[in-house]
C-alpha atoms as a PDB file:
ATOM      1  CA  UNK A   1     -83.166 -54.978 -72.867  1.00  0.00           C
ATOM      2  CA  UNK A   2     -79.700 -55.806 -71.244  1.00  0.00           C
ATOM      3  CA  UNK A   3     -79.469 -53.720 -67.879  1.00  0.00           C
ATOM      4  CA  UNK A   4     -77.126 -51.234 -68.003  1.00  0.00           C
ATOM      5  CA  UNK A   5     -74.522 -52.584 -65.879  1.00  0.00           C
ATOM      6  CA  UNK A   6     -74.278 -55.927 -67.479  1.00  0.00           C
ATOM      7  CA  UNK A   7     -73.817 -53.338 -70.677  1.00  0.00           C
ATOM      8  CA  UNK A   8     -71.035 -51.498 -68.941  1.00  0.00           C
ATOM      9  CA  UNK A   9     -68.957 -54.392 -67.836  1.00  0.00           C
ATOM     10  CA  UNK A  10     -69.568 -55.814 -71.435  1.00  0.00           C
ATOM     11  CA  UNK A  11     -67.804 -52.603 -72.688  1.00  0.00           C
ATOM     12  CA  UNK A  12     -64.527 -52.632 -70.225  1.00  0.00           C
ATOM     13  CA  UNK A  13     -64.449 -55.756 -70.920  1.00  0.00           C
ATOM     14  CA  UNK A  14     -64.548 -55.345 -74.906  1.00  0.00           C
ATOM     15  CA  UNK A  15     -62.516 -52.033 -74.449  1.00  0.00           C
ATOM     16  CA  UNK A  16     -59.812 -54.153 -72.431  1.00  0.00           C
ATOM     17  CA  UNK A  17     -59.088 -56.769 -74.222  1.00  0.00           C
ATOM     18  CA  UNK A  18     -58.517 -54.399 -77.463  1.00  0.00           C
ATOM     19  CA  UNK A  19     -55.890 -52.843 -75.312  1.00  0.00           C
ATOM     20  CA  UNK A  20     -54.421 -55.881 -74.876  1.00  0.00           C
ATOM     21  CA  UNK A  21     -54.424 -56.685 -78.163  1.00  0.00           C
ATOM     22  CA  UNK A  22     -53.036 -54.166 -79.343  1.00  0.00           C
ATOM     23  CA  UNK A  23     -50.241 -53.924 -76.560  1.00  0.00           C
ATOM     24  CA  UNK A  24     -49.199 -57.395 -77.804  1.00  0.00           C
ATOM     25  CA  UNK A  25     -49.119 -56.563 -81.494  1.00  0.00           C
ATOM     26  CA  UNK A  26     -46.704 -52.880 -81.221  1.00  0.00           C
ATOM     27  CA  UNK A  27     -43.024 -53.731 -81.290  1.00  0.00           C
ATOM     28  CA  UNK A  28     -40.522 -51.581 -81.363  1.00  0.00           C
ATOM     29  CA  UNK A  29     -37.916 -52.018 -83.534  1.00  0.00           C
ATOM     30  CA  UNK A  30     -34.446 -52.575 -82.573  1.00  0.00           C
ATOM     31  CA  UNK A  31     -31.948 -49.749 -82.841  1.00  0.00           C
ATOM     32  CA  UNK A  32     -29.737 -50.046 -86.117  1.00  0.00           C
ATOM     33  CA  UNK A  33     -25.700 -49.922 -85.159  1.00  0.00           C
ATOM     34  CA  UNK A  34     -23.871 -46.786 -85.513  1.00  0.00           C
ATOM     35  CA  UNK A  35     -22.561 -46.084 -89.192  1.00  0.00           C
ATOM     36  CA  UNK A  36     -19.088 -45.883 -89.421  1.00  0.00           C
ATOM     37  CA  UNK A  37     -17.176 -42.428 -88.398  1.00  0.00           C
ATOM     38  CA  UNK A  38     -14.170 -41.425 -89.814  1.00  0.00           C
ATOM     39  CA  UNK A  39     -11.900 -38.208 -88.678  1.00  0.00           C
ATOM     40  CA  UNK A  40      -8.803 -37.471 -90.129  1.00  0.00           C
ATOM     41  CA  UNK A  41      -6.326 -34.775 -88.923  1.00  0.00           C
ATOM     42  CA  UNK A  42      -3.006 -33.291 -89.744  1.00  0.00           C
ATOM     43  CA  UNK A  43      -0.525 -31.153 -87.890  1.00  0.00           C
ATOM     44  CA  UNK A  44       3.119 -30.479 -88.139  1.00  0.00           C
ATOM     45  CA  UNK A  45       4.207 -33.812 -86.295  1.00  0.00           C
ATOM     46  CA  UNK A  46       1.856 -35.270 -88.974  1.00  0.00           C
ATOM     47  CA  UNK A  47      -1.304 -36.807 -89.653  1.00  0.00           C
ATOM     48  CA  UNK A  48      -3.854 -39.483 -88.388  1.00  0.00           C
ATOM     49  CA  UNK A  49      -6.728 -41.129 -89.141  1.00  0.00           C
ATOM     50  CA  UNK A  50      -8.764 -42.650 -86.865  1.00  0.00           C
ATOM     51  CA  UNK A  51     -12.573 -44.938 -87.585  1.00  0.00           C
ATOM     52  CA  UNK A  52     -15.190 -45.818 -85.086  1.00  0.00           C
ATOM     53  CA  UNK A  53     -17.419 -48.615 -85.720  1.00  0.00           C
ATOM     54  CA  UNK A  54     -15.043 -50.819 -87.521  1.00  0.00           C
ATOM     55  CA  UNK A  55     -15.566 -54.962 -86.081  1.00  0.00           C
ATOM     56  CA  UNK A  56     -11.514 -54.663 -85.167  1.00  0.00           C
ATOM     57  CA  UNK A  57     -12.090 -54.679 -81.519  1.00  0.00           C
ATOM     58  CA  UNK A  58     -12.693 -57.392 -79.305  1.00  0.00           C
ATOM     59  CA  UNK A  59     -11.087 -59.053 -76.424  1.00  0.00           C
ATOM     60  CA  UNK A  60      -9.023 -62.519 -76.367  1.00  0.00           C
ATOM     61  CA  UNK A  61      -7.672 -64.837 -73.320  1.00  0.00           C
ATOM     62  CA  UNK A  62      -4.328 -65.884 -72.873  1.00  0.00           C
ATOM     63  CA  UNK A  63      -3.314 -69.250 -73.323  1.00  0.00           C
ATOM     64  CA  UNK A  64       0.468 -69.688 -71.088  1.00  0.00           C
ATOM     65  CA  UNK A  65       0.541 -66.087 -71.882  1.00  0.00           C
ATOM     66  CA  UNK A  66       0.038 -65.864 -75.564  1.00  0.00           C
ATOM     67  CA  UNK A  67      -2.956 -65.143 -77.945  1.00  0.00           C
ATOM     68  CA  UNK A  68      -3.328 -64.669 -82.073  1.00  0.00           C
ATOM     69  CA  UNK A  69      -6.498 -62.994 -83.368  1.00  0.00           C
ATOM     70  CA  UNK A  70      -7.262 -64.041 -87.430  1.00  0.00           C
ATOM     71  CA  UNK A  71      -8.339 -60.617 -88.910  1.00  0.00           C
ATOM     72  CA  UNK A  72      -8.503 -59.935 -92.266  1.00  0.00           C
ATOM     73  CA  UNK A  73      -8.454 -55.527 -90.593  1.00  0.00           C
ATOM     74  CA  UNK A  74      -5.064 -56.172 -89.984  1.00  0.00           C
ATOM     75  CA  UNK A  75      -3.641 -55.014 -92.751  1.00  0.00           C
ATOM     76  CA  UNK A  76       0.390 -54.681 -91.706  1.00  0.00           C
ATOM     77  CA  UNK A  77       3.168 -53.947 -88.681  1.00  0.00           C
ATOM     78  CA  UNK A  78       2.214 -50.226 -89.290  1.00  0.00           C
ATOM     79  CA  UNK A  79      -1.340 -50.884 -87.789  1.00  0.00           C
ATOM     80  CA  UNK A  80      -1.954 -48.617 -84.709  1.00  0.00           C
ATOM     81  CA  UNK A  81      -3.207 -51.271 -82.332  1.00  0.00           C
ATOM     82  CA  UNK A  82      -4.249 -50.254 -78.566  1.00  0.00           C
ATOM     83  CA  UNK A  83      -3.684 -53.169 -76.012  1.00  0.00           C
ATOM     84  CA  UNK A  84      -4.756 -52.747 -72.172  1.00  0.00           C
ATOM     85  CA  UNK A  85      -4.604 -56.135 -69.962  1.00  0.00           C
ATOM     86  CA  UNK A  86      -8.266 -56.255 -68.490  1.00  0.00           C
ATOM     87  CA  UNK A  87      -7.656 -58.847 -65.910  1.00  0.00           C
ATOM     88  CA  UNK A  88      -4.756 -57.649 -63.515  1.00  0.00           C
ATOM     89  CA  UNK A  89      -2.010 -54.209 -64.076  1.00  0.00           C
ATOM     90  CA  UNK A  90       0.155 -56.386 -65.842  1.00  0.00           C
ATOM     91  CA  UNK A  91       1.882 -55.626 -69.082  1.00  0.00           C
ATOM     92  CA  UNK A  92       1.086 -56.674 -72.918  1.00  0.00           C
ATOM     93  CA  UNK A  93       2.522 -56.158 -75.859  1.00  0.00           C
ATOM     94  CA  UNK A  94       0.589 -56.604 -78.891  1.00  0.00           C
ATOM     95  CA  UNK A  95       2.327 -56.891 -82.753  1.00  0.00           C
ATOM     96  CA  UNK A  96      -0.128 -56.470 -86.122  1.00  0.00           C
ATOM     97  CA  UNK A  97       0.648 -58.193 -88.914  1.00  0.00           C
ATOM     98  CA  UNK A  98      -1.014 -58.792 -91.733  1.00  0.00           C
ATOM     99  CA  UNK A  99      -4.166 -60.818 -91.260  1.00  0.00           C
ATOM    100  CA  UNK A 100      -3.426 -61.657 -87.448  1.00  0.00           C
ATOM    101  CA  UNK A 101      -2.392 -59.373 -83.830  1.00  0.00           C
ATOM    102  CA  UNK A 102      -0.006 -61.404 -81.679  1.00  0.00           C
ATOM    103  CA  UNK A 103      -0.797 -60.292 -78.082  1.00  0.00           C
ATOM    104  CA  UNK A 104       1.912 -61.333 -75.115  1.00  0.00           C
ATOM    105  CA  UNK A 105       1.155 -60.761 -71.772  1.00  0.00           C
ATOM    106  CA  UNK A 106       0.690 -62.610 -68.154  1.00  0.00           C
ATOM    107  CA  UNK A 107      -0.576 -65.871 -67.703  1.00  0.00           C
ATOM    108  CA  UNK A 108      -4.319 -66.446 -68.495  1.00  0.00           C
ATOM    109  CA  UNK A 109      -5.319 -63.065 -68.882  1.00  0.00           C
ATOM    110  CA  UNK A 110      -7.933 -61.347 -71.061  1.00  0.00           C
ATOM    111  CA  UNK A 111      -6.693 -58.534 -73.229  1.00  0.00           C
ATOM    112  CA  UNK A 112      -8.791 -55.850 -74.876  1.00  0.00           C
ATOM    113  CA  UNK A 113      -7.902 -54.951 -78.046  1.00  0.00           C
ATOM    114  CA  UNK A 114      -8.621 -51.900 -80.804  1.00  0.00           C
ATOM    115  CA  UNK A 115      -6.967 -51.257 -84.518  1.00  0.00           C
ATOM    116  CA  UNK A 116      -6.710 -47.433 -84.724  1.00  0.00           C
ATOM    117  CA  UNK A 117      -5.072 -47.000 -87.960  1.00  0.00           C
END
Protein backbone atom coordinates (compact mmCIF):
# COMPACT_ATOMS: atom_id res chain seq x y z
CA UNK A 1 0.00 0.00 0.00
CA UNK A 2 1.10 3.70 -0.68
CA UNK A 3 1.30 5.51 2.84
CA UNK A 4 -1.11 7.89 3.26
CA UNK A 5 0.82 10.94 2.97
CA UNK A 6 2.57 10.11 -0.19
CA UNK A 7 -1.42 9.57 -1.17
CA UNK A 8 -2.31 13.01 0.03
CA UNK A 9 0.36 14.99 -1.66
CA UNK A 10 -0.46 12.82 -4.82
CA UNK A 11 -4.02 14.31 -4.56
CA UNK A 12 -3.06 18.27 -4.10
CA UNK A 13 -0.94 17.68 -6.43
CA UNK A 14 -3.54 16.04 -9.01
CA UNK A 15 -6.25 18.47 -7.58
CA UNK A 16 -3.77 21.48 -8.42
CA UNK A 17 -2.78 21.10 -11.49
CA UNK A 18 -6.63 20.60 -12.68
CA UNK A 19 -7.03 24.04 -11.27
CA UNK A 20 -4.54 25.18 -13.29
CA UNK A 21 -5.77 23.76 -16.11
CA UNK A 22 -8.68 24.85 -16.05
CA UNK A 23 -7.68 28.54 -15.02
CA UNK A 24 -5.74 28.56 -18.32
CA UNK A 25 -8.53 27.25 -20.51
CA UNK A 26 -11.70 30.00 -19.15
CA UNK A 27 -11.58 33.21 -21.14
CA UNK A 28 -13.71 35.72 -20.94
CA UNK A 29 -14.97 37.16 -23.77
CA UNK A 30 -14.47 40.63 -24.77
CA UNK A 31 -17.27 43.13 -24.32
CA UNK A 32 -19.22 43.79 -27.71
CA UNK A 33 -19.35 47.85 -28.54
CA UNK A 34 -22.35 49.76 -27.71
CA UNK A 35 -25.20 49.56 -30.46
CA UNK A 36 -25.99 52.64 -31.88
CA UNK A 37 -28.48 55.21 -29.91
CA UNK A 38 -30.53 57.49 -31.53
CA UNK A 39 -32.81 60.40 -29.76
CA UNK A 40 -34.67 62.72 -31.59
CA UNK A 41 -36.52 65.78 -30.15
CA UNK A 42 -38.66 68.65 -31.19
CA UNK A 43 -39.69 71.91 -29.61
CA UNK A 44 -40.90 75.20 -30.84
CA UNK A 45 -37.31 76.52 -31.87
CA UNK A 46 -37.32 73.13 -33.70
CA UNK A 47 -36.01 69.80 -33.82
CA UNK A 48 -32.76 67.67 -33.45
CA UNK A 49 -31.45 64.55 -33.81
CA UNK A 50 -28.63 63.43 -32.25
CA UNK A 51 -26.64 59.41 -32.58
CA UNK A 52 -24.13 57.93 -30.27
CA UNK A 53 -21.91 55.31 -31.46
CA UNK A 54 -21.50 56.47 -34.95
CA UNK A 55 -17.25 56.07 -36.10
CA UNK A 56 -17.56 60.15 -36.87
CA UNK A 57 -15.38 61.09 -34.04
CA UNK A 58 -11.83 61.10 -33.78
CA UNK A 59 -9.08 63.51 -33.31
CA UNK A 60 -6.54 64.98 -36.08
CA UNK A 61 -3.12 67.14 -35.76
CA UNK A 62 -2.50 70.23 -37.36
CA UNK A 63 -0.18 70.56 -40.02
CA UNK A 64 0.91 74.83 -40.17
CA UNK A 65 -2.46 75.02 -38.69
CA UNK A 66 -4.68 73.12 -41.00
CA UNK A 67 -6.19 69.53 -41.11
CA UNK A 68 -8.88 67.60 -43.65
CA UNK A 69 -10.51 64.40 -42.36
CA UNK A 70 -11.88 61.95 -45.57
CA UNK A 71 -15.34 60.80 -44.23
CA UNK A 72 -17.78 59.39 -46.18
CA UNK A 73 -20.40 60.64 -42.46
CA UNK A 74 -20.01 63.89 -43.73
CA UNK A 75 -22.73 64.21 -45.61
CA UNK A 76 -22.98 68.33 -46.26
CA UNK A 77 -22.25 72.15 -44.76
CA UNK A 78 -25.47 71.50 -42.68
CA UNK A 79 -23.57 68.79 -40.58
CA UNK A 80 -23.55 69.75 -36.83
CA UNK A 81 -19.87 69.24 -36.16
CA UNK A 82 -18.39 69.93 -32.47
CA UNK A 83 -14.66 71.11 -32.54
CA UNK A 84 -12.65 71.73 -29.13
CA UNK A 85 -8.67 72.34 -29.55
CA UNK A 86 -7.21 69.59 -27.13
CA UNK A 87 -3.73 70.86 -27.01
CA UNK A 88 -3.75 74.60 -25.75
CA UNK A 89 -7.24 77.29 -25.25
CA UNK A 90 -6.80 78.28 -28.62
CA UNK A 91 -9.51 78.64 -31.19
CA UNK A 92 -10.74 76.25 -34.22
CA UNK A 93 -13.04 76.44 -36.60
CA UNK A 94 -14.14 73.41 -38.27
CA UNK A 95 -16.36 73.41 -41.88
CA UNK A 96 -18.27 69.88 -43.08
CA UNK A 97 -18.59 69.25 -46.38
CA UNK A 98 -19.47 66.54 -48.09
CA UNK A 99 -17.11 63.62 -47.68
CA UNK A 100 -14.37 65.72 -45.72
CA UNK A 101 -14.29 68.39 -42.22
CA UNK A 102 -11.77 71.17 -42.79
CA UNK A 103 -10.50 72.03 -39.27
CA UNK A 104 -8.35 75.55 -38.81
CA UNK A 105 -6.79 76.28 -35.79
CA UNK A 106 -3.17 77.08 -34.08
CA UNK A 107 -0.09 75.71 -35.13
CA UNK A 108 0.46 71.93 -34.56
CA UNK A 109 -2.35 71.28 -32.49
CA UNK A 110 -4.61 68.24 -32.03
CA UNK A 111 -8.30 68.84 -32.45
CA UNK A 112 -11.11 66.60 -31.26
CA UNK A 113 -13.77 66.25 -33.36
CA UNK A 114 -17.71 64.86 -33.30
CA UNK A 115 -20.59 64.95 -36.24
CA UNK A 116 -23.84 65.57 -34.28
CA UNK A 117 -26.27 65.81 -37.00
Amino acid sequence: MIPREIAMRAIVLILALSGLTTAGCLEVAPQPPLPATTMSSWGPAGSFTMSTGSTCAGHETLNLGRASVYNPCFTGSDNVVICTDTTAPNGVQCSPESGYLMISGAGADTISYARVK
